[in-house]
C-alpha atoms as a PDB file:
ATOM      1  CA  UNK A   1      83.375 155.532 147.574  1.00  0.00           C
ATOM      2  CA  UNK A   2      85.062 157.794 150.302  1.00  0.00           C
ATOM      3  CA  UNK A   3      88.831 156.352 151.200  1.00  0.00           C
ATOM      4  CA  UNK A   4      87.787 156.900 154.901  1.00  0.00           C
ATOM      5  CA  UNK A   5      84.583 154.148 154.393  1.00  0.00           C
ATOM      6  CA  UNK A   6      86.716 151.624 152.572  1.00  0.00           C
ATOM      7  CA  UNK A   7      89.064 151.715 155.612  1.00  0.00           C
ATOM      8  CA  UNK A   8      86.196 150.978 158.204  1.00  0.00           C
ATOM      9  CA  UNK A   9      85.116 148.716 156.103  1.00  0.00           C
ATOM     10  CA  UNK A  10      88.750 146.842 155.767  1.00  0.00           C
ATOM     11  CA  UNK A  11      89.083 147.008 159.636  1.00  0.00           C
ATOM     12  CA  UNK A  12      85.936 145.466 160.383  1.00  0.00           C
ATOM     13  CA  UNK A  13      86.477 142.599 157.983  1.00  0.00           C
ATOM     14  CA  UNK A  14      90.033 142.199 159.419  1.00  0.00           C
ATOM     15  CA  UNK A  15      88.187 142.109 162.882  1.00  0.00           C
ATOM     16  CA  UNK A  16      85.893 139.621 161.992  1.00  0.00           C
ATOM     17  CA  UNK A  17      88.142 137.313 160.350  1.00  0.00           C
ATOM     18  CA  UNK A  18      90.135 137.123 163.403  1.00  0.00           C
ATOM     19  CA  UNK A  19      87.521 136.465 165.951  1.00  0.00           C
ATOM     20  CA  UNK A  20      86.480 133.638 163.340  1.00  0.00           C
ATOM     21  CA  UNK A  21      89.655 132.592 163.229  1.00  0.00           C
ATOM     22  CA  UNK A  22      90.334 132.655 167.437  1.00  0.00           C
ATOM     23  CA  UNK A  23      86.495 130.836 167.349  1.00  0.00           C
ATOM     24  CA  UNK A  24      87.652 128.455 165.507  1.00  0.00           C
ATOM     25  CA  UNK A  25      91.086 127.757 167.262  1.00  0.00           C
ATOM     26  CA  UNK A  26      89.939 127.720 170.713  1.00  0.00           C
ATOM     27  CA  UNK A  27      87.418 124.721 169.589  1.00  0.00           C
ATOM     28  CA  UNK A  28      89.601 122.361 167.801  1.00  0.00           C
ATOM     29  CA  UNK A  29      92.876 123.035 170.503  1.00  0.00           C
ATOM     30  CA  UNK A  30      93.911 122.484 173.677  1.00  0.00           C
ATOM     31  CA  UNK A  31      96.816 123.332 176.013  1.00  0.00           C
ATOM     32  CA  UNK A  32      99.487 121.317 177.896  1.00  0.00           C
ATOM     33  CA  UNK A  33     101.078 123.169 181.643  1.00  0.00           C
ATOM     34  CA  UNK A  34     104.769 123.302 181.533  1.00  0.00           C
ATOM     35  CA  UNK A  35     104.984 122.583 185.012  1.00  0.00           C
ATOM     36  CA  UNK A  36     102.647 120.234 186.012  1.00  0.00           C
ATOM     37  CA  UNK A  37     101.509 118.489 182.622  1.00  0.00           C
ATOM     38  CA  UNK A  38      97.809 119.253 182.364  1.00  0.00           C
ATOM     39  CA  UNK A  39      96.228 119.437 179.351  1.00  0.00           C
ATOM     40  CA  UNK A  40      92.735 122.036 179.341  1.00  0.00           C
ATOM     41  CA  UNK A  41      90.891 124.040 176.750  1.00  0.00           C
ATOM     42  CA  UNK A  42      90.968 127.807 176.882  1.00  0.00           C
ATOM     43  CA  UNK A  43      87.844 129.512 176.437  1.00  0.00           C
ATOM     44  CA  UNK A  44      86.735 131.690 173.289  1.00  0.00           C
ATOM     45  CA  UNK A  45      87.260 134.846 175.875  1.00  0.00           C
ATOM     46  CA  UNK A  46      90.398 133.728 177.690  1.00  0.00           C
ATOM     47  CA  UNK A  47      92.076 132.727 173.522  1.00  0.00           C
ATOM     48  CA  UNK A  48      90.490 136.213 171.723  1.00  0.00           C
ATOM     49  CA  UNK A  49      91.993 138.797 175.095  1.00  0.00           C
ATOM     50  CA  UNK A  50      95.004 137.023 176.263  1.00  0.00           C
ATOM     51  CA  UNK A  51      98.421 137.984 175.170  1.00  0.00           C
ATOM     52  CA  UNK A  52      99.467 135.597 172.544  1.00  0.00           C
ATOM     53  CA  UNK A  53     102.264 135.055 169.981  1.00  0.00           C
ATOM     54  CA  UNK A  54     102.257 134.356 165.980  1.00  0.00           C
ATOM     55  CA  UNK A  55     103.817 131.065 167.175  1.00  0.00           C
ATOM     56  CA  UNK A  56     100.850 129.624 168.482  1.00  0.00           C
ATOM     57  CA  UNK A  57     101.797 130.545 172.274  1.00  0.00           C
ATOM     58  CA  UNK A  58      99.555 131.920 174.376  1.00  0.00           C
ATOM     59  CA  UNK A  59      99.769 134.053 178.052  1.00  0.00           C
ATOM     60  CA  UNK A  60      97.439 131.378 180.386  1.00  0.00           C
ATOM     61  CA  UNK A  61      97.014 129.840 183.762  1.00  0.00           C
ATOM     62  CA  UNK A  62      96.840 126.279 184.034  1.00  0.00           C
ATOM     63  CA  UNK A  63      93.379 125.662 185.812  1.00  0.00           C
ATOM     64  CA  UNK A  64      95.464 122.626 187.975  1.00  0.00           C
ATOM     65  CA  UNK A  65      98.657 124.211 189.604  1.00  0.00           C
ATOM     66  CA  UNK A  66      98.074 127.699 188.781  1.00  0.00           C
ATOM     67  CA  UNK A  67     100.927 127.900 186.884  1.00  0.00           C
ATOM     68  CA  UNK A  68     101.131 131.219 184.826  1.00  0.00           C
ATOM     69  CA  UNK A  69     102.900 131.932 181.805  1.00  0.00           C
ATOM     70  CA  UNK A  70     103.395 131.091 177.567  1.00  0.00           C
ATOM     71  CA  UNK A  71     101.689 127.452 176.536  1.00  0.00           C
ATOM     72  CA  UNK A  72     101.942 125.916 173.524  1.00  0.00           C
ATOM     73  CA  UNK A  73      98.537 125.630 171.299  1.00  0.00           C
ATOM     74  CA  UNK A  74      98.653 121.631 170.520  1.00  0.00           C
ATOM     75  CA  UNK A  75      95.755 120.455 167.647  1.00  0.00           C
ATOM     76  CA  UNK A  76      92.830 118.167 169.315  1.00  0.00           C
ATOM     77  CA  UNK A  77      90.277 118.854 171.809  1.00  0.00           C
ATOM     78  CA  UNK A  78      91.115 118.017 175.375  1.00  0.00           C
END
């Protein structure tokens, strides 16, 4: 097999495991605002193309106060 085809095919496995993976997440986790104390669910889209960290902390906007900035993934649905 040609090295360039096993690397497409590495990448697109990699890609799909992580949109499983973000699937997955989004559905079983919600978010609490720093500021105001709201707790929401993020969407698939807003969880897969917002900034996030390793630790579980992603870039949103609390759908109450407006509030922008990192919030903590907590386990649950909200």
């Amino acid at each position: 097999m040609h090295p360039v085809i096993i690397i497409i095919v590495v990448v697109v496995v990699i890609l799909v495991v992580n949109v499983v993976r973000i699937a997955v997440k989004s559905s079983r986790s919600h978010f609490e605002c720093p500021a105001c104390g709201e707790h929401f669910q993020a969407s698939f889209a807003q969880s897969f193309f917002t900034a996030h960290s390793l630790g579980g902390q992603y870039h949103l906007t609390c759908p109450k106060c407006g509030q922008t900035g990192l919030m903590t993934s907590l386990p649950g649905k909200q």
